[in-house]
N, C-alpha and C. Protein backbone atom coordinates (compact mmCIF):
# COMPACT_ATOMS: atom_id res chain seq x y z
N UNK A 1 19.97 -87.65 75.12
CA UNK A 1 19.10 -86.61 75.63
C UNK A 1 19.46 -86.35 77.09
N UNK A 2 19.74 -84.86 77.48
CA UNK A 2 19.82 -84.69 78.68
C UNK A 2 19.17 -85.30 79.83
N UNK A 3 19.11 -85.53 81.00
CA UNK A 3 18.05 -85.39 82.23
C UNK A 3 17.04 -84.18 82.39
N UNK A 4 15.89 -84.53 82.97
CA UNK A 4 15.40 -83.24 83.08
C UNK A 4 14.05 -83.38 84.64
N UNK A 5 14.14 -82.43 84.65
CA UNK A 5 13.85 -82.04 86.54
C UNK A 5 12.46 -81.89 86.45
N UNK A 6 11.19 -82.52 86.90
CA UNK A 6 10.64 -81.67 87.35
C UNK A 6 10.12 -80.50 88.27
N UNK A 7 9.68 -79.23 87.83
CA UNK A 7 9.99 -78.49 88.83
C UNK A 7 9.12 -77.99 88.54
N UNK A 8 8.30 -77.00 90.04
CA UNK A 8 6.80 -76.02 90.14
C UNK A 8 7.35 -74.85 89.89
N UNK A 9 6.39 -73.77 89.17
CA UNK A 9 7.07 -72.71 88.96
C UNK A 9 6.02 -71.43 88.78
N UNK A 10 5.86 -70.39 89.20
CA UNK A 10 4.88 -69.54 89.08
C UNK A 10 4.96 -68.81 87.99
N UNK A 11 4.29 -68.38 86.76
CA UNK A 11 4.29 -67.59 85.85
C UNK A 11 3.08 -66.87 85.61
N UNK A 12 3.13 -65.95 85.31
CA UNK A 12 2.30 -64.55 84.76
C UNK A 12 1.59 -65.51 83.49
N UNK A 13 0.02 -65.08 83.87
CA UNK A 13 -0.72 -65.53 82.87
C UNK A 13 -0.70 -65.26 81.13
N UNK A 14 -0.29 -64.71 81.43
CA UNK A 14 -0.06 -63.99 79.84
C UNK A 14 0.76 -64.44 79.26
N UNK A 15 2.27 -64.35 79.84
CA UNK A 15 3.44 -65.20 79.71
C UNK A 15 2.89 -66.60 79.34
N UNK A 16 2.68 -67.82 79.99
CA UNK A 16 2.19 -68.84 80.04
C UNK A 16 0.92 -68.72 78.34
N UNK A 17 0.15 -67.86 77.96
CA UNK A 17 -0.79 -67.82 77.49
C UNK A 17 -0.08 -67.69 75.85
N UNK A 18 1.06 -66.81 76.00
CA UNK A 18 1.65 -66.45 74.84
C UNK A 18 2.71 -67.63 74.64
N UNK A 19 2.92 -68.10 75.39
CA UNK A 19 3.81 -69.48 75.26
C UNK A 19 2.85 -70.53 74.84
N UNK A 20 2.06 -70.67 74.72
CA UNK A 20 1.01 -72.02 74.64
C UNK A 20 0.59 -71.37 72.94
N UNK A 21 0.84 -70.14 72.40
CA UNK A 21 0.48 -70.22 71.19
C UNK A 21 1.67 -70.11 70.24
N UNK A 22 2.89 -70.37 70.94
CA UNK A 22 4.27 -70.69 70.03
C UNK A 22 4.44 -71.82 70.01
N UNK A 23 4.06 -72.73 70.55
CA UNK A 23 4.42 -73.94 70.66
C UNK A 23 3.82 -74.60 71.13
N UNK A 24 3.51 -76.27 70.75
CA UNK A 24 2.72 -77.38 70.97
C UNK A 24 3.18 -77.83 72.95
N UNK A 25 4.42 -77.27 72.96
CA UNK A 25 4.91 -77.78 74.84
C UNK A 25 4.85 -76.87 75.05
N UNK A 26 4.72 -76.16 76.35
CA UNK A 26 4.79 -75.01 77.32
C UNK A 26 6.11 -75.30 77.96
N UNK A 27 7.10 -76.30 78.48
CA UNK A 27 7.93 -76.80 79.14
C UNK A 27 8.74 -76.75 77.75
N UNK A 28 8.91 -77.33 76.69
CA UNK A 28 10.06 -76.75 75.21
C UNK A 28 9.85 -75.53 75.32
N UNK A 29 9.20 -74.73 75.53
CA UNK A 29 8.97 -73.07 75.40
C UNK A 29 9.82 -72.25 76.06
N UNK A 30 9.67 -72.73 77.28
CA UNK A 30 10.31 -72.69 78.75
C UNK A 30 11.78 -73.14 78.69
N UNK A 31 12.02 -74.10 78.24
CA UNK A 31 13.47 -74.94 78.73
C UNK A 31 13.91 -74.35 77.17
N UNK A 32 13.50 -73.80 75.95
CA UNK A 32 14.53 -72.76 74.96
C UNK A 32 14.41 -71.52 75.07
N UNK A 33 13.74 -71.12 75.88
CA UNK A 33 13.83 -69.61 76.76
C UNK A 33 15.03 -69.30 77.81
N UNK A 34 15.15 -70.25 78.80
CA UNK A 34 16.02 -70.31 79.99
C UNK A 34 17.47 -71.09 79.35
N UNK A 35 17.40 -71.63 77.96
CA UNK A 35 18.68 -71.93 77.33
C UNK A 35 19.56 -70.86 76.56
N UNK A 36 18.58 -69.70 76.43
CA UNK A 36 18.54 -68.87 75.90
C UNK A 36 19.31 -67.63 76.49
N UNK A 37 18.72 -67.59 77.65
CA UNK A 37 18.99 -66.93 79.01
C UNK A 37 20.59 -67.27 79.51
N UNK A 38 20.89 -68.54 79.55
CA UNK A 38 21.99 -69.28 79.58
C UNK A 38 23.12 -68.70 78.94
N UNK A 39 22.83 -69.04 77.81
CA UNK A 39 23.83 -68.64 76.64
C UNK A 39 24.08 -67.02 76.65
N UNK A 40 23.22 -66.59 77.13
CA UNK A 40 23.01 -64.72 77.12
C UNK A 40 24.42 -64.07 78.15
N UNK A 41 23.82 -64.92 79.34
CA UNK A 41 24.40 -64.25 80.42
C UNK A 41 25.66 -64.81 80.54
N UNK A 42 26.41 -66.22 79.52
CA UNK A 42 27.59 -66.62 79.36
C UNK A 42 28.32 -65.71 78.55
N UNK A 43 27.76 -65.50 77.45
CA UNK A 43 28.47 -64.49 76.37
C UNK A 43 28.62 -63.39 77.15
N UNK A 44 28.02 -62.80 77.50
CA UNK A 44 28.21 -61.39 78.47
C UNK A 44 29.44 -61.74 79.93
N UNK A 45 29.84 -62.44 80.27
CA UNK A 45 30.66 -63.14 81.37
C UNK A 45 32.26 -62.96 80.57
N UNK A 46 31.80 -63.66 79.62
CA UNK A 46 32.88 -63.75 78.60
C UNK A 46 33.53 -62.65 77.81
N UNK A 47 32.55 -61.55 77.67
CA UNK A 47 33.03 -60.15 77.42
C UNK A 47 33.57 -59.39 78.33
N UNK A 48 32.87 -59.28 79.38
CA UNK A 48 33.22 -58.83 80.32
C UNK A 48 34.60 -59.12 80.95
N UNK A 49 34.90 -60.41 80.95
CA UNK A 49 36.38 -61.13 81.72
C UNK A 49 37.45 -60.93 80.38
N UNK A 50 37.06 -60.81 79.39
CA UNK A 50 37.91 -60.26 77.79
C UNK A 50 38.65 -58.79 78.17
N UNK A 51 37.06 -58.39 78.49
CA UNK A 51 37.57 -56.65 79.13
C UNK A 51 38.52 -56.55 79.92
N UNK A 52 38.52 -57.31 81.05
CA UNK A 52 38.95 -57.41 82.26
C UNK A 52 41.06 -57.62 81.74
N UNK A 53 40.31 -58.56 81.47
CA UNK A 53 42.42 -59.31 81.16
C UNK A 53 43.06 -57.98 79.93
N UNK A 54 42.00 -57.56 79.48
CA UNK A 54 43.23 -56.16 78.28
C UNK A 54 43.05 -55.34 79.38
N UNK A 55 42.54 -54.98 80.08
CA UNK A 55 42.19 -53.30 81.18
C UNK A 55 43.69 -54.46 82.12
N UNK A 56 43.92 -55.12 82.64
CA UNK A 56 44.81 -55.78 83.37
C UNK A 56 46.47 -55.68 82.80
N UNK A 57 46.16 -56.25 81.57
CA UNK A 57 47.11 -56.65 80.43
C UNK A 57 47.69 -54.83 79.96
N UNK A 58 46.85 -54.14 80.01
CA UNK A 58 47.71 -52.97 79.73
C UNK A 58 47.90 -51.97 80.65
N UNK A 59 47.68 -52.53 82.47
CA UNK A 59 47.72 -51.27 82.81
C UNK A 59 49.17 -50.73 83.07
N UNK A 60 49.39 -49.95 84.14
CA UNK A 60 50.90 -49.51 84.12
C UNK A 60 50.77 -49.78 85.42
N UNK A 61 51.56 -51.15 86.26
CA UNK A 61 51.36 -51.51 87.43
C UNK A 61 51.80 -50.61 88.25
N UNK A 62 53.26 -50.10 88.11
CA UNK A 62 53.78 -49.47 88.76
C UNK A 62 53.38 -48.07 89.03
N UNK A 63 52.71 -47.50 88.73
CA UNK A 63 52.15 -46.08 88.36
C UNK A 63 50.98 -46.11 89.12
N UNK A 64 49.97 -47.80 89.17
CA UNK A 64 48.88 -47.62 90.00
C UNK A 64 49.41 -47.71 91.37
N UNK A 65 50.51 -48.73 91.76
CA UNK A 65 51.01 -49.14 92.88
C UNK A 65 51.54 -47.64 93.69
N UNK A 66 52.40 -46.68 92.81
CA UNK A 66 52.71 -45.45 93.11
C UNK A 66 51.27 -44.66 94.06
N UNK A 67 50.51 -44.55 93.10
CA UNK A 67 49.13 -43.72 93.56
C UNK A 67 48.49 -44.32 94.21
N UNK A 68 48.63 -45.31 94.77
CA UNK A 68 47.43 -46.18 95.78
C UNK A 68 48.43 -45.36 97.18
N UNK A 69 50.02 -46.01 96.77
CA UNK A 69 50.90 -45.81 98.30
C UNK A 69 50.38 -44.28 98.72
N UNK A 70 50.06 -43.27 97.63
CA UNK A 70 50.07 -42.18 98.04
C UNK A 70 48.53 -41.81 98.19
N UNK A 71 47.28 -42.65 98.11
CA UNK A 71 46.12 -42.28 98.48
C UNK A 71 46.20 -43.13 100.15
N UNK A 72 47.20 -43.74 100.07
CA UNK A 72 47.20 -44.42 101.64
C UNK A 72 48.08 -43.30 102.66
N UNK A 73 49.11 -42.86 102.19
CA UNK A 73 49.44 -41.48 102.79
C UNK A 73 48.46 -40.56 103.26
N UNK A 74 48.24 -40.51 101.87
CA UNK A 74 46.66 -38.73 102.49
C UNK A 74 45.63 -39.15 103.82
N UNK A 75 45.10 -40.80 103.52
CA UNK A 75 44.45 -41.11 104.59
C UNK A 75 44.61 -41.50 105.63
N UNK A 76 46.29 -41.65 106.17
CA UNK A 76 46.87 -41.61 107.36
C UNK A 76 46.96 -40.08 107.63
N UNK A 77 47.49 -38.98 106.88
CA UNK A 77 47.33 -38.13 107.28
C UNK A 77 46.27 -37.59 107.95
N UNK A 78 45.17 -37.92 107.35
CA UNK A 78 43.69 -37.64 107.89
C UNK A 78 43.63 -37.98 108.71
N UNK A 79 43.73 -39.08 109.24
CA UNK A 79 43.36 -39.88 109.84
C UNK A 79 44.30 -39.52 111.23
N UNK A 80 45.64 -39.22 111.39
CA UNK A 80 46.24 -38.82 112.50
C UNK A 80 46.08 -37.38 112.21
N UNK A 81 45.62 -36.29 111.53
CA UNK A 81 44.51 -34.87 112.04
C UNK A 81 43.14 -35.03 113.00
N UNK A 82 42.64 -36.52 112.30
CA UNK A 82 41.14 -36.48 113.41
C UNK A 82 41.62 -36.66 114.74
N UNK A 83 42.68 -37.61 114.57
CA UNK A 83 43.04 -38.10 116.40
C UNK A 83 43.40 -36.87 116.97
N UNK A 84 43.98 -35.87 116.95
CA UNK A 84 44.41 -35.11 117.13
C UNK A 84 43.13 -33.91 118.22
């Protein structure tokens, strides 16, 4: 069995009220809610960085590298018109 913390925590009465009629613990209620939460915002991390490596994996480096050099052009240009 894991360790486990105690810790103070403020909750909305209702919340707390509707948790006390799912379950015999308020703290099991709580700690498979926030495991829940856990697992949520991992899977979503994990899609997201999936996304990431094919949007990476297929871009056309050279083509972005091209159009950056030349959005850095336009804004020197600008940029020595303001001095001006």
């Amino acid at each position: 069995m894991a360790a486990k913390d105690t810790v103070s925590v403020t909750l909305d009465h209702e919340l707390v009220e509707y948790a006390k009629t799912q379950t015999g613990s308020l703290s099991a209620y709580v700690n498979e809610a926030l495991a829940a939460k856990v697992r949520e915002d991992r899977r979503r991390r994990a899609i997201l960085q999936a996304h990431r490596d094919r949007a990476h994996a297929s871009a056309d480096h050279p083509l972005v590298e091209r159009r950056m050099a030349h959005v850095a052009q336009q804004l020197a240009a600008l940029a020595a018109e303001g001095a001006k």
